[in-house]
N, C-alpha and C. Protein backbone atom coordinates (compact mmCIF):
# COMPACT_ATOMS: atom_id res chain seq x y z
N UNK A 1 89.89 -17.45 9.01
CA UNK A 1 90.81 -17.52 7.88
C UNK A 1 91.36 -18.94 7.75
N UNK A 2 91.00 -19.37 6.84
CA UNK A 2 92.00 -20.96 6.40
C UNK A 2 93.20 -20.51 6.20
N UNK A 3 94.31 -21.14 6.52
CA UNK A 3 95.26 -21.54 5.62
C UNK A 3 95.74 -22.68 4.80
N UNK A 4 96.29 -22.14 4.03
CA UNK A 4 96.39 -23.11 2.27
C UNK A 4 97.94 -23.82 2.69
N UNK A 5 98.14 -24.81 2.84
CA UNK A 5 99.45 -25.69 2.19
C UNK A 5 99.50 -26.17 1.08
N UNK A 6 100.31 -26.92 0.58
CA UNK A 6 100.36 -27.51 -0.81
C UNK A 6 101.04 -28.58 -0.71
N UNK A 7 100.79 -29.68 -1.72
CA UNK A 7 101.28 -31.17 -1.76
C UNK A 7 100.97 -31.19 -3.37
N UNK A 8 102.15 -32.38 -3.91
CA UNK A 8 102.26 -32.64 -5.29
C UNK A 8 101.24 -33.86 -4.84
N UNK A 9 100.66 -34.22 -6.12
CA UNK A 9 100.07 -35.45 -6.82
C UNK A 9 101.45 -36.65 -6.68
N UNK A 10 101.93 -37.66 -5.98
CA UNK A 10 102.96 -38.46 -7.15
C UNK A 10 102.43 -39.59 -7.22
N UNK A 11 101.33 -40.36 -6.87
CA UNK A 11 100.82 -41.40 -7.56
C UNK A 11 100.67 -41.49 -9.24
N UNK A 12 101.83 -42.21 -9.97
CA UNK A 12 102.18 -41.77 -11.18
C UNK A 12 100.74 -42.70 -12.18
N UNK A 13 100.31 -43.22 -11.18
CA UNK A 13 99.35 -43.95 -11.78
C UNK A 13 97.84 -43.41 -12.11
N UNK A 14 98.14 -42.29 -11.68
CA UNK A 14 96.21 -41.17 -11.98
C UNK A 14 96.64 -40.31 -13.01
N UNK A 15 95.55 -39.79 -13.25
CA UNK A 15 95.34 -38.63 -14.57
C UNK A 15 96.18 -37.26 -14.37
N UNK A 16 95.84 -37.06 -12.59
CA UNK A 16 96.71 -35.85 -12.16
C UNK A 16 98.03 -36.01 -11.57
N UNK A 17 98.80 -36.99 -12.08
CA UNK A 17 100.31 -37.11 -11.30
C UNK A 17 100.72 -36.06 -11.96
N UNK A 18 101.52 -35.59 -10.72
CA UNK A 18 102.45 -34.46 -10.54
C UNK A 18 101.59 -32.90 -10.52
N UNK A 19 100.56 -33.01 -10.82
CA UNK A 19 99.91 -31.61 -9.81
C UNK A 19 99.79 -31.62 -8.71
N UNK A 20 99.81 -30.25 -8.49
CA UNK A 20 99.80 -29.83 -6.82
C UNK A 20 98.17 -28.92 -6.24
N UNK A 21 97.97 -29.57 -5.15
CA UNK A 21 96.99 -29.62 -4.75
C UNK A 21 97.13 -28.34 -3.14
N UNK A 22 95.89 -27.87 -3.38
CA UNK A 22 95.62 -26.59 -1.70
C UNK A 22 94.91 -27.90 -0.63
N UNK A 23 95.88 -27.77 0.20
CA UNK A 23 95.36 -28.39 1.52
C UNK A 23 95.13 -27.14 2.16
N UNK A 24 93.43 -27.83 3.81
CA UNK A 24 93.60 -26.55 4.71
C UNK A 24 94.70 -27.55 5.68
N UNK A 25 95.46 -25.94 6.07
CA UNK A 25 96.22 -26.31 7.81
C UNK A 25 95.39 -26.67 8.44
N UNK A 26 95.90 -27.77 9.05
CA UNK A 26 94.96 -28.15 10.43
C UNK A 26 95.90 -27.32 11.62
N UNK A 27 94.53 -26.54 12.51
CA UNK A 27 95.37 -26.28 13.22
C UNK A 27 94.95 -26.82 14.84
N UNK A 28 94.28 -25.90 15.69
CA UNK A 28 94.21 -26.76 17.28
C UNK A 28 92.77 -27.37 16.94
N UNK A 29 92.61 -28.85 17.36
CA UNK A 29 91.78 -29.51 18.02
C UNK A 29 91.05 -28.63 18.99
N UNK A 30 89.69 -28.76 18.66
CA UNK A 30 88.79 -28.15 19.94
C UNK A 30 87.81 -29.35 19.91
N UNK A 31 88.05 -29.70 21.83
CA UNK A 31 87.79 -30.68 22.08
C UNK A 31 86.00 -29.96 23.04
N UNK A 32 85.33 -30.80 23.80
CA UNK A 32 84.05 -30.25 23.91
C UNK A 32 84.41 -29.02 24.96
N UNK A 33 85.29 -29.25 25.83
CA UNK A 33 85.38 -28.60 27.12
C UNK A 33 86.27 -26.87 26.16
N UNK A 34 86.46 -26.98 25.43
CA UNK A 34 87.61 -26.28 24.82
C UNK A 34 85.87 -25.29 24.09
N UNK A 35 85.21 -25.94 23.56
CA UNK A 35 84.15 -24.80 22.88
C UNK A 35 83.05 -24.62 24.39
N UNK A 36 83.37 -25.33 25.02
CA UNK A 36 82.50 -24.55 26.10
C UNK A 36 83.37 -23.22 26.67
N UNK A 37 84.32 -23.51 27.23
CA UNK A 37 85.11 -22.13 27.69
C UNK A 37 84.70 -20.99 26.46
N UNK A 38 85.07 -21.76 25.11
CA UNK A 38 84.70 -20.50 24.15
C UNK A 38 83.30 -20.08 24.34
N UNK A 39 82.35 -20.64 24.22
CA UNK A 39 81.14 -20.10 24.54
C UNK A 39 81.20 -19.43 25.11
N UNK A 40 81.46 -19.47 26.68
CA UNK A 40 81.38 -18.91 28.19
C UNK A 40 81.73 -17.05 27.57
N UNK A 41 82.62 -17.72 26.51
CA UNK A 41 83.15 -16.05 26.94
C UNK A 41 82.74 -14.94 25.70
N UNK A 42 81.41 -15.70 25.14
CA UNK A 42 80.26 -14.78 24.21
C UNK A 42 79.25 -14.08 25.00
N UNK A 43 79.30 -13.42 26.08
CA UNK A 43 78.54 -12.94 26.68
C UNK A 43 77.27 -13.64 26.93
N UNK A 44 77.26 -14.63 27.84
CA UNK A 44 76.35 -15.70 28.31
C UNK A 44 76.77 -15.66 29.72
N UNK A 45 75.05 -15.71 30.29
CA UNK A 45 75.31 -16.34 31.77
C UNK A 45 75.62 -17.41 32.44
N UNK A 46 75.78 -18.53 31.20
CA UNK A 46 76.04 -19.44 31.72
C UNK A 46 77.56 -19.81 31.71
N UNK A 47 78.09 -20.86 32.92
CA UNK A 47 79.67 -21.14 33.15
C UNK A 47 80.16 -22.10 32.17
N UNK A 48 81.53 -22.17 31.84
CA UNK A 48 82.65 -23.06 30.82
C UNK A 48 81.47 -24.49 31.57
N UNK A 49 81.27 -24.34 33.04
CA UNK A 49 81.24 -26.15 32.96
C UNK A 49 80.05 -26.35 32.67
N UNK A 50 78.76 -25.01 32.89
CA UNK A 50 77.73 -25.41 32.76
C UNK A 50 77.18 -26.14 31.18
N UNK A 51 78.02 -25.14 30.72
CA UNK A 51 77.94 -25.14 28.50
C UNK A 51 78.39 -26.54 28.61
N UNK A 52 79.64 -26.97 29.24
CA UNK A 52 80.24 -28.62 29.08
C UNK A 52 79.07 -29.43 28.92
N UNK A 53 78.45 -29.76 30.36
CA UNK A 53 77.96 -30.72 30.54
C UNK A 53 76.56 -30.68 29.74
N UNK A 54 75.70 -29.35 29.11
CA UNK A 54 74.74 -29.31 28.23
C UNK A 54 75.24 -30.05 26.80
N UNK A 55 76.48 -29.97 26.47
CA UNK A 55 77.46 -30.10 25.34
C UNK A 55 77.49 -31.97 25.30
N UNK A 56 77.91 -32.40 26.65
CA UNK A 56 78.55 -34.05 26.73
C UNK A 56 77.15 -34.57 26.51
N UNK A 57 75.75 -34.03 27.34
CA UNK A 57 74.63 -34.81 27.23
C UNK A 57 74.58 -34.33 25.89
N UNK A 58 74.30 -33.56 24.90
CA UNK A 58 73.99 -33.28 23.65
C UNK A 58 74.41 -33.80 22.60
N UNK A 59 75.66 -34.69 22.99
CA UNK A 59 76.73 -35.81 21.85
C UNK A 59 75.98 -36.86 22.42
N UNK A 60 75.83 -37.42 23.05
CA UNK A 60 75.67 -38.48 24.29
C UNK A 60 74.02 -39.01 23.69
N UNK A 61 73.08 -37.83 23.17
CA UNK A 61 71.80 -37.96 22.76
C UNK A 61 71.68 -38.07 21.11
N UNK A 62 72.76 -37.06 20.67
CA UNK A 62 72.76 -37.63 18.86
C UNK A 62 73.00 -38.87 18.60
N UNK A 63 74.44 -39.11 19.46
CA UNK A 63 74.25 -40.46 19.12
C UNK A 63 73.33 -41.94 19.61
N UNK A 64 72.79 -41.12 20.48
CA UNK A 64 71.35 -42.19 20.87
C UNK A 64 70.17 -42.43 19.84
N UNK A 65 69.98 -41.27 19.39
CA UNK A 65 69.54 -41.28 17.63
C UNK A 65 69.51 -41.78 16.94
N UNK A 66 70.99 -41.63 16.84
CA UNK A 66 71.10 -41.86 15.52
C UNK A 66 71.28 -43.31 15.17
N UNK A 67 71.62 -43.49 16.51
CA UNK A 67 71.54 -45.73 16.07
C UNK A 67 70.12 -46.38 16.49
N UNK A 68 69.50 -45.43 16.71
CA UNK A 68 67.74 -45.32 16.64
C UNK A 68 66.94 -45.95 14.89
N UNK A 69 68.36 -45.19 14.11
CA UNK A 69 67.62 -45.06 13.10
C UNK A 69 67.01 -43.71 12.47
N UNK A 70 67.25 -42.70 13.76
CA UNK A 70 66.69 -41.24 13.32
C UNK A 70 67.76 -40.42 12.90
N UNK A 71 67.53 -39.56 12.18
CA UNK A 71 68.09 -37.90 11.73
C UNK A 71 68.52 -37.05 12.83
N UNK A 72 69.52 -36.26 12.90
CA UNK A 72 69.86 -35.12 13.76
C UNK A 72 69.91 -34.07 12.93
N UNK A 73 69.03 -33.21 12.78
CA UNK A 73 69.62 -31.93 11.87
C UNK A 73 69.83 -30.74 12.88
N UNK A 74 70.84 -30.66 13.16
CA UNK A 74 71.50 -29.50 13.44
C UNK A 74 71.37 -28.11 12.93
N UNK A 75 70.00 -27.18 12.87
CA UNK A 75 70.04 -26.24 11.99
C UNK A 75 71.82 -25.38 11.41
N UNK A 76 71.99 -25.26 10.06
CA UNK A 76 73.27 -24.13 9.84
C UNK A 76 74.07 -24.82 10.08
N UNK A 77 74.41 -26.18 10.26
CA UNK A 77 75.65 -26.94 10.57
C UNK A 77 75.48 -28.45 9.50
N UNK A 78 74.78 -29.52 10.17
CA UNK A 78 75.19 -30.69 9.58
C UNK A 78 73.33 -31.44 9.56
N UNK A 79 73.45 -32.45 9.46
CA UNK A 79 72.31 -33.51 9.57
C UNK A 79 73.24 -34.82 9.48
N UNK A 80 72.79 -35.26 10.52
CA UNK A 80 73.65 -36.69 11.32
C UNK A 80 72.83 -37.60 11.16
N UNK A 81 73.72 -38.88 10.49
CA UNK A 81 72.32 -40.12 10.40
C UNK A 81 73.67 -41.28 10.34
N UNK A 82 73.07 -42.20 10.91
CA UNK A 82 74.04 -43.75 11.06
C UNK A 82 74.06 -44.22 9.69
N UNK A 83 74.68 -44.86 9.04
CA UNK A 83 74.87 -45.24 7.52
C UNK A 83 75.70 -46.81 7.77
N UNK A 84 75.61 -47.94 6.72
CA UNK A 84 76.28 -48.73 6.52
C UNK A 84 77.25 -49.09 5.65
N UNK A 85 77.78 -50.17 5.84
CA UNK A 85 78.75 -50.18 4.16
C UNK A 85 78.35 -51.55 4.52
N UNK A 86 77.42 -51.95 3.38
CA UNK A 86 76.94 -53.73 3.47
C UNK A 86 77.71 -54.42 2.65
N UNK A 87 77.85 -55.69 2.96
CA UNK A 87 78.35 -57.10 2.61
C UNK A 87 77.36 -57.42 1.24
N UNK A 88 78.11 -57.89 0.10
CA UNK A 88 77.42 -58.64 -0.97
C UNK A 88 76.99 -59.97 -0.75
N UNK A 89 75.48 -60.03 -0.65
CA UNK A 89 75.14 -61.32 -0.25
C UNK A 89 74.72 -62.38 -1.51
N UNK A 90 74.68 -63.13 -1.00
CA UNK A 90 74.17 -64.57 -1.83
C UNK A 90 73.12 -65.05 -1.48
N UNK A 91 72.07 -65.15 -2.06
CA UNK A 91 70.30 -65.67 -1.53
C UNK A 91 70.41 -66.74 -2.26
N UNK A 92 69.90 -67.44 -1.73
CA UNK A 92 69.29 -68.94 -2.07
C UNK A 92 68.62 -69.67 -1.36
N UNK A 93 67.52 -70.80 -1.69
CA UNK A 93 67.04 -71.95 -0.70
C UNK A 93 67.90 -72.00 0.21
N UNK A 94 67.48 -71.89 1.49
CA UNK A 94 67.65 -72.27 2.67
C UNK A 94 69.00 -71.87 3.38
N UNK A 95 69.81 -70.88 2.59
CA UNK A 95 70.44 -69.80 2.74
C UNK A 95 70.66 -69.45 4.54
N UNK A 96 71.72 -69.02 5.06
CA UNK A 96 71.84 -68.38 6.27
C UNK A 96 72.26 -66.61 6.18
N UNK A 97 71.24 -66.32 6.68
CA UNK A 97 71.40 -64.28 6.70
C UNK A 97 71.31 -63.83 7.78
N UNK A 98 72.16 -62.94 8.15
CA UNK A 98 71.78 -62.63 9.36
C UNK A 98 71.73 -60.98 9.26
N UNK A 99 70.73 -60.05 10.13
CA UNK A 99 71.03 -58.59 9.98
C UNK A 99 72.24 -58.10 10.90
N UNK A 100 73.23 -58.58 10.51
CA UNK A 100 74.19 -58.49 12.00
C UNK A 100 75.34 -57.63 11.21
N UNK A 101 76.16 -57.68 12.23
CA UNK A 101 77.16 -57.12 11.37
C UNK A 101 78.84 -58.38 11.86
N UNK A 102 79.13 -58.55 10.68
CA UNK A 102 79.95 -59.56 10.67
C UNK A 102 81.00 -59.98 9.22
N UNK A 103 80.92 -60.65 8.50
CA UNK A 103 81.61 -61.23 7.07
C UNK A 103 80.80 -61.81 6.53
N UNK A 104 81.10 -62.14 4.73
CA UNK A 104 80.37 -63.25 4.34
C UNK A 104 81.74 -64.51 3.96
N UNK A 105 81.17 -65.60 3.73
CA UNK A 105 82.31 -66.77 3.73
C UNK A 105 82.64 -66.25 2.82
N UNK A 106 84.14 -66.53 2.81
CA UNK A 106 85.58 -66.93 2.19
C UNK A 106 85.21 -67.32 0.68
N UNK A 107 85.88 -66.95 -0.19
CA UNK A 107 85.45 -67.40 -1.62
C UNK A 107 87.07 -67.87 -1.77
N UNK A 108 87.88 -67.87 -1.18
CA UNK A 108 89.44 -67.84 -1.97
C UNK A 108 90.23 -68.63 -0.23
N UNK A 109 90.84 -69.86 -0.32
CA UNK A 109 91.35 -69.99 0.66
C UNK A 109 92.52 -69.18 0.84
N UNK A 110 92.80 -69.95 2.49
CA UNK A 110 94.58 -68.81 2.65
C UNK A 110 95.44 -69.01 1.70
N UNK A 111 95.61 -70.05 0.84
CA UNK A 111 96.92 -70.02 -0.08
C UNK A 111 96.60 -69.55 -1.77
N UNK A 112 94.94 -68.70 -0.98
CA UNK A 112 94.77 -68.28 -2.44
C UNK A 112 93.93 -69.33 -3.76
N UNK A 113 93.53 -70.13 -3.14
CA UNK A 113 93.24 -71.23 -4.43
C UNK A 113 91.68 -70.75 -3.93
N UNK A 114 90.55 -71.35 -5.58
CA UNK A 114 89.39 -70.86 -5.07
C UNK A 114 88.57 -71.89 -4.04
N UNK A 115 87.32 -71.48 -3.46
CA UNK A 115 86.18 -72.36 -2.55
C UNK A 115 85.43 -72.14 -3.03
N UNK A 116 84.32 -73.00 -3.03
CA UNK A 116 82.78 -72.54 -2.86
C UNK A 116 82.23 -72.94 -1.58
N UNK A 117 81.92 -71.32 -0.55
CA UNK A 117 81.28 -71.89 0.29
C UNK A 117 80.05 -72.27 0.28
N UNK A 118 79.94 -73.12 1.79
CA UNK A 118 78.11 -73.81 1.39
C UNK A 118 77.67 -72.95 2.23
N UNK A 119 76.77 -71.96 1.62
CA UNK A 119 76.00 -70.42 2.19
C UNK A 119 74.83 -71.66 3.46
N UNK A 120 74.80 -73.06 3.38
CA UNK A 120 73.56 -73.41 4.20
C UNK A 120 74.13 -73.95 5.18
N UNK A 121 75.41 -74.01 5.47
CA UNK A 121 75.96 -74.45 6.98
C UNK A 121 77.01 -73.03 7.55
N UNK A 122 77.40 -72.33 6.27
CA UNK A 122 78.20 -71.12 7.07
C UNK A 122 77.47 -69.66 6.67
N UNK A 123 77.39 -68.76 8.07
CA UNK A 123 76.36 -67.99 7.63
C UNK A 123 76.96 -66.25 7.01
N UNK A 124 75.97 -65.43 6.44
CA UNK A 124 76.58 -64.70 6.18
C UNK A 124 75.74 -63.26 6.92
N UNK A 125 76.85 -62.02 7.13
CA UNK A 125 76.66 -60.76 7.74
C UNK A 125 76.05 -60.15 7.04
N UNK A 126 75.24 -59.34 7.18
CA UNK A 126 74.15 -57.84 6.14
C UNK A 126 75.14 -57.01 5.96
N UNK A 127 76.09 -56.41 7.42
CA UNK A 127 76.57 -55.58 7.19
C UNK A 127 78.34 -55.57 7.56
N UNK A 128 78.96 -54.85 6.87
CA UNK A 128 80.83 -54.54 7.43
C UNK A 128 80.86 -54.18 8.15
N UNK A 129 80.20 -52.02 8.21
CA UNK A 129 80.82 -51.35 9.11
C UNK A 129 79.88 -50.74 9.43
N UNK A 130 79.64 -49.95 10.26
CA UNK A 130 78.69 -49.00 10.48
C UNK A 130 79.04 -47.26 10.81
N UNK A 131 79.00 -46.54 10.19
CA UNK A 131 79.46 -45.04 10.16
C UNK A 131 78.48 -44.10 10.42
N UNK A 132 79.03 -42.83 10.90
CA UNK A 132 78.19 -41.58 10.78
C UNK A 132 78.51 -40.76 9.63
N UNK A 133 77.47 -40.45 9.43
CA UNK A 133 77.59 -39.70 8.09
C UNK A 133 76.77 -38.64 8.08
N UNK A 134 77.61 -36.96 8.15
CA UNK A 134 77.41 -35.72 8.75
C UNK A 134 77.12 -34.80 7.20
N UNK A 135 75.98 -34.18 6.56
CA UNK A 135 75.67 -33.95 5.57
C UNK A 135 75.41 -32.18 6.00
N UNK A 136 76.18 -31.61 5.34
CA UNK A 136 76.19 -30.04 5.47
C UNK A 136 74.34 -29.74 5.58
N UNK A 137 74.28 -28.46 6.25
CA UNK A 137 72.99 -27.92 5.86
C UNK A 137 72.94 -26.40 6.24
N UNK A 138 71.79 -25.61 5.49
CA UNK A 138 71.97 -24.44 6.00
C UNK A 138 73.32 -23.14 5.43
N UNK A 139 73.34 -23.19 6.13
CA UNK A 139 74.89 -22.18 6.53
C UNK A 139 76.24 -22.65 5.96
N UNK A 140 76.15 -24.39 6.36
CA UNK A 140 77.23 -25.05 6.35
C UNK A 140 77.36 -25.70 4.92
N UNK A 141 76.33 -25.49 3.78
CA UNK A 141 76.19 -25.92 2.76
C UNK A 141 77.39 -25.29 1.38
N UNK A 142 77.86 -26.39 0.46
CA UNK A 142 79.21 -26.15 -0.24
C UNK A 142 78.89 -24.49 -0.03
N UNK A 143 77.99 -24.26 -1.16
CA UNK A 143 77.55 -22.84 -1.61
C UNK A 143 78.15 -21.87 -0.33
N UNK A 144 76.77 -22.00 0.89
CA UNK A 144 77.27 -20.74 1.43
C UNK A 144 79.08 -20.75 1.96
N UNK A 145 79.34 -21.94 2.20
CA UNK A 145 80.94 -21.99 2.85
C UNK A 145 81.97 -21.43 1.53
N UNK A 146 81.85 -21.38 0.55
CA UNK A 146 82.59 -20.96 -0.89
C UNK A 146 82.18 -19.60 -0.65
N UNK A 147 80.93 -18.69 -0.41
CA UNK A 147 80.82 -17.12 -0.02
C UNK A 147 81.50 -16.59 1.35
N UNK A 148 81.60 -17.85 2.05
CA UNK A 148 81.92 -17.38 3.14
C UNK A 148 83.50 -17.29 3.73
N UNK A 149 84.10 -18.07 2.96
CA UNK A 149 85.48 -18.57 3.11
C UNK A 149 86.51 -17.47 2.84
N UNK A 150 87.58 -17.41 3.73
CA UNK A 150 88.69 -16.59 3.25
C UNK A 150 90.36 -17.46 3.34
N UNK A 151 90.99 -17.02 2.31
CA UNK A 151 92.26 -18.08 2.42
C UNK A 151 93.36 -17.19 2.86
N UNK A 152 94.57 -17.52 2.83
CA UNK A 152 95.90 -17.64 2.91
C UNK A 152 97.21 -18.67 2.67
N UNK A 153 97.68 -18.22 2.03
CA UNK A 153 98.90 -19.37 1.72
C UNK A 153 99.73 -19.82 3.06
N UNK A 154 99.97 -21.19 4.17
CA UNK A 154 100.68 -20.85 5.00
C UNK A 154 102.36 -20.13 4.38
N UNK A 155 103.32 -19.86 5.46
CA UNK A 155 104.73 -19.85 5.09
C UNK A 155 105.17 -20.39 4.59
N UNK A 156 104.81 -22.14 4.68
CA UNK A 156 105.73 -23.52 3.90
C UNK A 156 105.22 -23.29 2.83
N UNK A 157 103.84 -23.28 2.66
CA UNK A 157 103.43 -23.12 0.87
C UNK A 157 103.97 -21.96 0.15
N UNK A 158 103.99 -21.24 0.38
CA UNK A 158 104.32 -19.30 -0.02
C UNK A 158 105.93 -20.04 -0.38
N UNK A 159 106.72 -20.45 0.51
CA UNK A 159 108.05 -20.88 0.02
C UNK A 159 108.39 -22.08 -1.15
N UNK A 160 107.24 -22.46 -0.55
CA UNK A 160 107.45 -24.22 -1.57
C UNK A 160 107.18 -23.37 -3.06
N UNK A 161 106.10 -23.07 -3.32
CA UNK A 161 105.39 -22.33 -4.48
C UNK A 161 106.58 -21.35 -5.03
N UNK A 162 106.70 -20.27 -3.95
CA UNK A 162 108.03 -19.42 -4.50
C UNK A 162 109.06 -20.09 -5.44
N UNK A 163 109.82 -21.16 -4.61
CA UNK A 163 110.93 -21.99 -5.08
C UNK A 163 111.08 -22.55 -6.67
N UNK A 164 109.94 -23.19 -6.80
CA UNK A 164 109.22 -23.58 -7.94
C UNK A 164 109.39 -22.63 -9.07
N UNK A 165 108.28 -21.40 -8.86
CA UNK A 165 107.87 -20.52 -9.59
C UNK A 165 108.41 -19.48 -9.80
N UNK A 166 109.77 -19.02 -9.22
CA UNK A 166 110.37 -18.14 -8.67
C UNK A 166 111.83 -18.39 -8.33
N UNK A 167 112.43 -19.38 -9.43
CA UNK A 167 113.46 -20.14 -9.08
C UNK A 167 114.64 -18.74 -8.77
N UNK A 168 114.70 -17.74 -9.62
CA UNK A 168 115.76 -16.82 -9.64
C UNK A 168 115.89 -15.30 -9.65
N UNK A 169 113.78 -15.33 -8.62
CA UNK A 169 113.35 -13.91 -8.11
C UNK A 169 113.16 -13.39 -8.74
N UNK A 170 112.40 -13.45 -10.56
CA UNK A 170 112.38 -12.51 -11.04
C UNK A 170 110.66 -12.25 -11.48
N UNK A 171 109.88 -13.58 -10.95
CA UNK A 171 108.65 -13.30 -11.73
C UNK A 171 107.60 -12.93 -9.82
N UNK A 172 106.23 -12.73 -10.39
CA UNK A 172 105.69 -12.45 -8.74
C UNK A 172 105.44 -13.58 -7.59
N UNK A 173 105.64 -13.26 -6.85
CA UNK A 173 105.57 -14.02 -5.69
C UNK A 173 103.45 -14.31 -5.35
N UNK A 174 103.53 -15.79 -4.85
CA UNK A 174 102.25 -16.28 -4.78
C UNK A 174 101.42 -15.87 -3.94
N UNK A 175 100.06 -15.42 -4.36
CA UNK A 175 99.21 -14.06 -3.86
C UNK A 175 98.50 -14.54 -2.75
N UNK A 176 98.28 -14.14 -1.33
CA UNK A 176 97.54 -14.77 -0.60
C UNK A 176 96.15 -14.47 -0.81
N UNK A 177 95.87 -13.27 -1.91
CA UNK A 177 94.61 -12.61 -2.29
C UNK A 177 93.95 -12.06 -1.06
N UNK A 178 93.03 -12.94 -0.53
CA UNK A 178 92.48 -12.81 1.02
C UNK A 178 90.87 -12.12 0.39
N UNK A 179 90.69 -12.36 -0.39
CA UNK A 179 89.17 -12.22 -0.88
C UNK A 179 88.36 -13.02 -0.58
N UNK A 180 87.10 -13.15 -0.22
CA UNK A 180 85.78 -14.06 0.47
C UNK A 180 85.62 -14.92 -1.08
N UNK A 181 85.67 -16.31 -0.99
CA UNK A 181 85.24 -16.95 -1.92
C UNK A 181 85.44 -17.24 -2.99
N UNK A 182 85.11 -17.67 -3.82
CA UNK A 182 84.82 -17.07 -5.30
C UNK A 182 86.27 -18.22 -6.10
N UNK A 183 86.74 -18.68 -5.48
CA UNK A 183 87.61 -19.85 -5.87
C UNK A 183 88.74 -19.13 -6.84
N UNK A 184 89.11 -18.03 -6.64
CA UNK A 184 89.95 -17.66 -7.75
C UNK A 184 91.80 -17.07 -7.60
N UNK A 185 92.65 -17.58 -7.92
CA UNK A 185 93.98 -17.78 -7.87
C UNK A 185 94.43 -17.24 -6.74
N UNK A 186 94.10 -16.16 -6.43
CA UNK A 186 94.75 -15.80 -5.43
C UNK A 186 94.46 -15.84 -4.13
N UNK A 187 93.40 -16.65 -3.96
CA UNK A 187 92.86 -17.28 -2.77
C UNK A 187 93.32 -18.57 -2.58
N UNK A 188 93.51 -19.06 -3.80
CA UNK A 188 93.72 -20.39 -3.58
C UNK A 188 93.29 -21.72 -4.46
N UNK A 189 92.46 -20.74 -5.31
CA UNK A 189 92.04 -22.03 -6.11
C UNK A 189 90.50 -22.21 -5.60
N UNK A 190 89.86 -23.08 -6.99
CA UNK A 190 88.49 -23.16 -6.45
C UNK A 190 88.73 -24.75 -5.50
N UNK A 191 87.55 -25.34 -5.24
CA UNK A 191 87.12 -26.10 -4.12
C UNK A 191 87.28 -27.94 -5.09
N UNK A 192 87.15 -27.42 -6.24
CA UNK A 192 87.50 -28.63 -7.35
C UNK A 192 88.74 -29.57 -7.38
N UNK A 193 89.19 -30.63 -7.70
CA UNK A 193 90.11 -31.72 -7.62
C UNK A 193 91.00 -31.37 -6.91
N UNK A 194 90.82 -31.23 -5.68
CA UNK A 194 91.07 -30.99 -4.54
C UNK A 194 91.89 -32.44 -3.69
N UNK A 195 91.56 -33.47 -4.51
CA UNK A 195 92.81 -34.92 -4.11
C UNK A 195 93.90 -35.08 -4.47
N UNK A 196 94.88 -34.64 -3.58
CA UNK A 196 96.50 -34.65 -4.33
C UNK A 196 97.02 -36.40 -4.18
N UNK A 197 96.34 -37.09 -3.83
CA UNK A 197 96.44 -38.45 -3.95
C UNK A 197 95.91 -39.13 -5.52
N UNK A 198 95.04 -39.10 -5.21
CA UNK A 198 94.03 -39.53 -6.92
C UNK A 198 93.46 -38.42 -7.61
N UNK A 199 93.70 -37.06 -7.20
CA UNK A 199 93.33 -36.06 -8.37
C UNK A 199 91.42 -36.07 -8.11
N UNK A 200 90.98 -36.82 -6.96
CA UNK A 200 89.77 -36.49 -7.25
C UNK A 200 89.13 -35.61 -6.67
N UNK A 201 87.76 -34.52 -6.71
CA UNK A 201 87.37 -33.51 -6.11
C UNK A 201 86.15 -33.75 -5.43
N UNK A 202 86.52 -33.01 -3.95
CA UNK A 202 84.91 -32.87 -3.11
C UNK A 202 84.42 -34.28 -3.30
N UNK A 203 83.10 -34.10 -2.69
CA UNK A 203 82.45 -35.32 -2.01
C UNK A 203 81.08 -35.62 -2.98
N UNK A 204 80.57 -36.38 -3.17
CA UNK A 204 79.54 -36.87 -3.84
C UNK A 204 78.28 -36.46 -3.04
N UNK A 205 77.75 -36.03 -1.79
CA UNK A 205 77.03 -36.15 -1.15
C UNK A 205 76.48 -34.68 -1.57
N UNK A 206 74.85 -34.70 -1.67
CA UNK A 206 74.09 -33.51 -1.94
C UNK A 206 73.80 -32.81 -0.67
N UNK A 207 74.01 -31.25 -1.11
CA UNK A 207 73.60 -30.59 -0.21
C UNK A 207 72.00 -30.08 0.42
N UNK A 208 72.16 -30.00 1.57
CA UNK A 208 70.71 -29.61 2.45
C UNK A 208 70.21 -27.98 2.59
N UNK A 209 69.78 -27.87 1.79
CA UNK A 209 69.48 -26.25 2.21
C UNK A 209 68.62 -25.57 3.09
């Protein structure tokens, strides 16, 4: 079961200031040793430490992977692959590039006035940052998680919402529904503009089926 909180929009500067948006509760951190005990106790012969240490080498090897350059697909869960966020470069004769990861020169000094650097004595980085980037699949894909999902309003939301909507007890109180999916009011709302910061929704990234 998720539970639903709620937060206003107030960045007065987007399309959606002042709507209110379904957050999930976060609730306990499960750390590796924490889903091994859980394992242990699905009717398996194997022990909390044995599941651990299959668990630590099994992170320990994706990410050996994945800065390989290779894919992890995780059947019903994710597909793991290293990703960049690159630097805008400048090519020219005799140019310095490097595939590294680092900066490119300065276009604007410290007090703000402009430069032109000389790209042939100062060199420039391919890349900023380097990230993992975990792409649903299977099971874990928008679709099946929207059939599969069930909500609830926490207490703070149920009150916040009440207060609002319900200033003087006379109209209904906000429905926790508790129906699988289907994005509709009394669950919570569909899965759409879902950013109570900038009003924007879900992730750009296509799903793996």
């Amino acid at each position: 079961m998720l539970e639903l909180n709620i937060n206003q929009n107030n960045n007065q500067n987007a399309e959606t200031f002042g709507k209110w948006y379904a957050r999930v509760e976060g609730k306990e951190q499960m750390s590796v040793y924490d889903m091994a005990v859980h394992m242990a106790k699905h009717n398996t012969p194997f022990s909390a430490g044995t599941i651990e240490g299959i668990l630590r080498d099994f992170v320990d090897c994706v990410r050996e992977q994945c800065l390989q350059g290779n894919t992890v697909k995780i059947e019903n869960l994710a597909i793991f692959k290293a990703s960049v966020t690159a630097n805008g470069l400048v090519l020219g004769e005799g140019y310095k590039i490097t595939a590294g990861l680092g900066t490119v020169p300065a276009t604007k000094n410290p007090d703000g006035t402009s430069r032109t650097p000389d790209y042939t004595k100062e060199s420039q980085s391919a890349v900023s940052t380097v990230r993992l980037v975990a792409q649903a699949t299977g099971e874990f894909t928008k679709k099946q998680l929207n059939d599969d999902a069930k909500f609830r309003w926490t207490k703070a939301a149920r009150e916040k919402i009440e207060a609002i909507i319900n200033p003087n007890g006379t109209t209904n109180a906000p429905s926790n529904g508790g129906t699988t999916g289907g994005g509709t009011t009394g669950n919570g709302g569909s899965n759409t503009g879902g950013n109570g910061g900038d009003g924007g929704g879900g992730d750009d990234e296509p799903d793996e089926n």
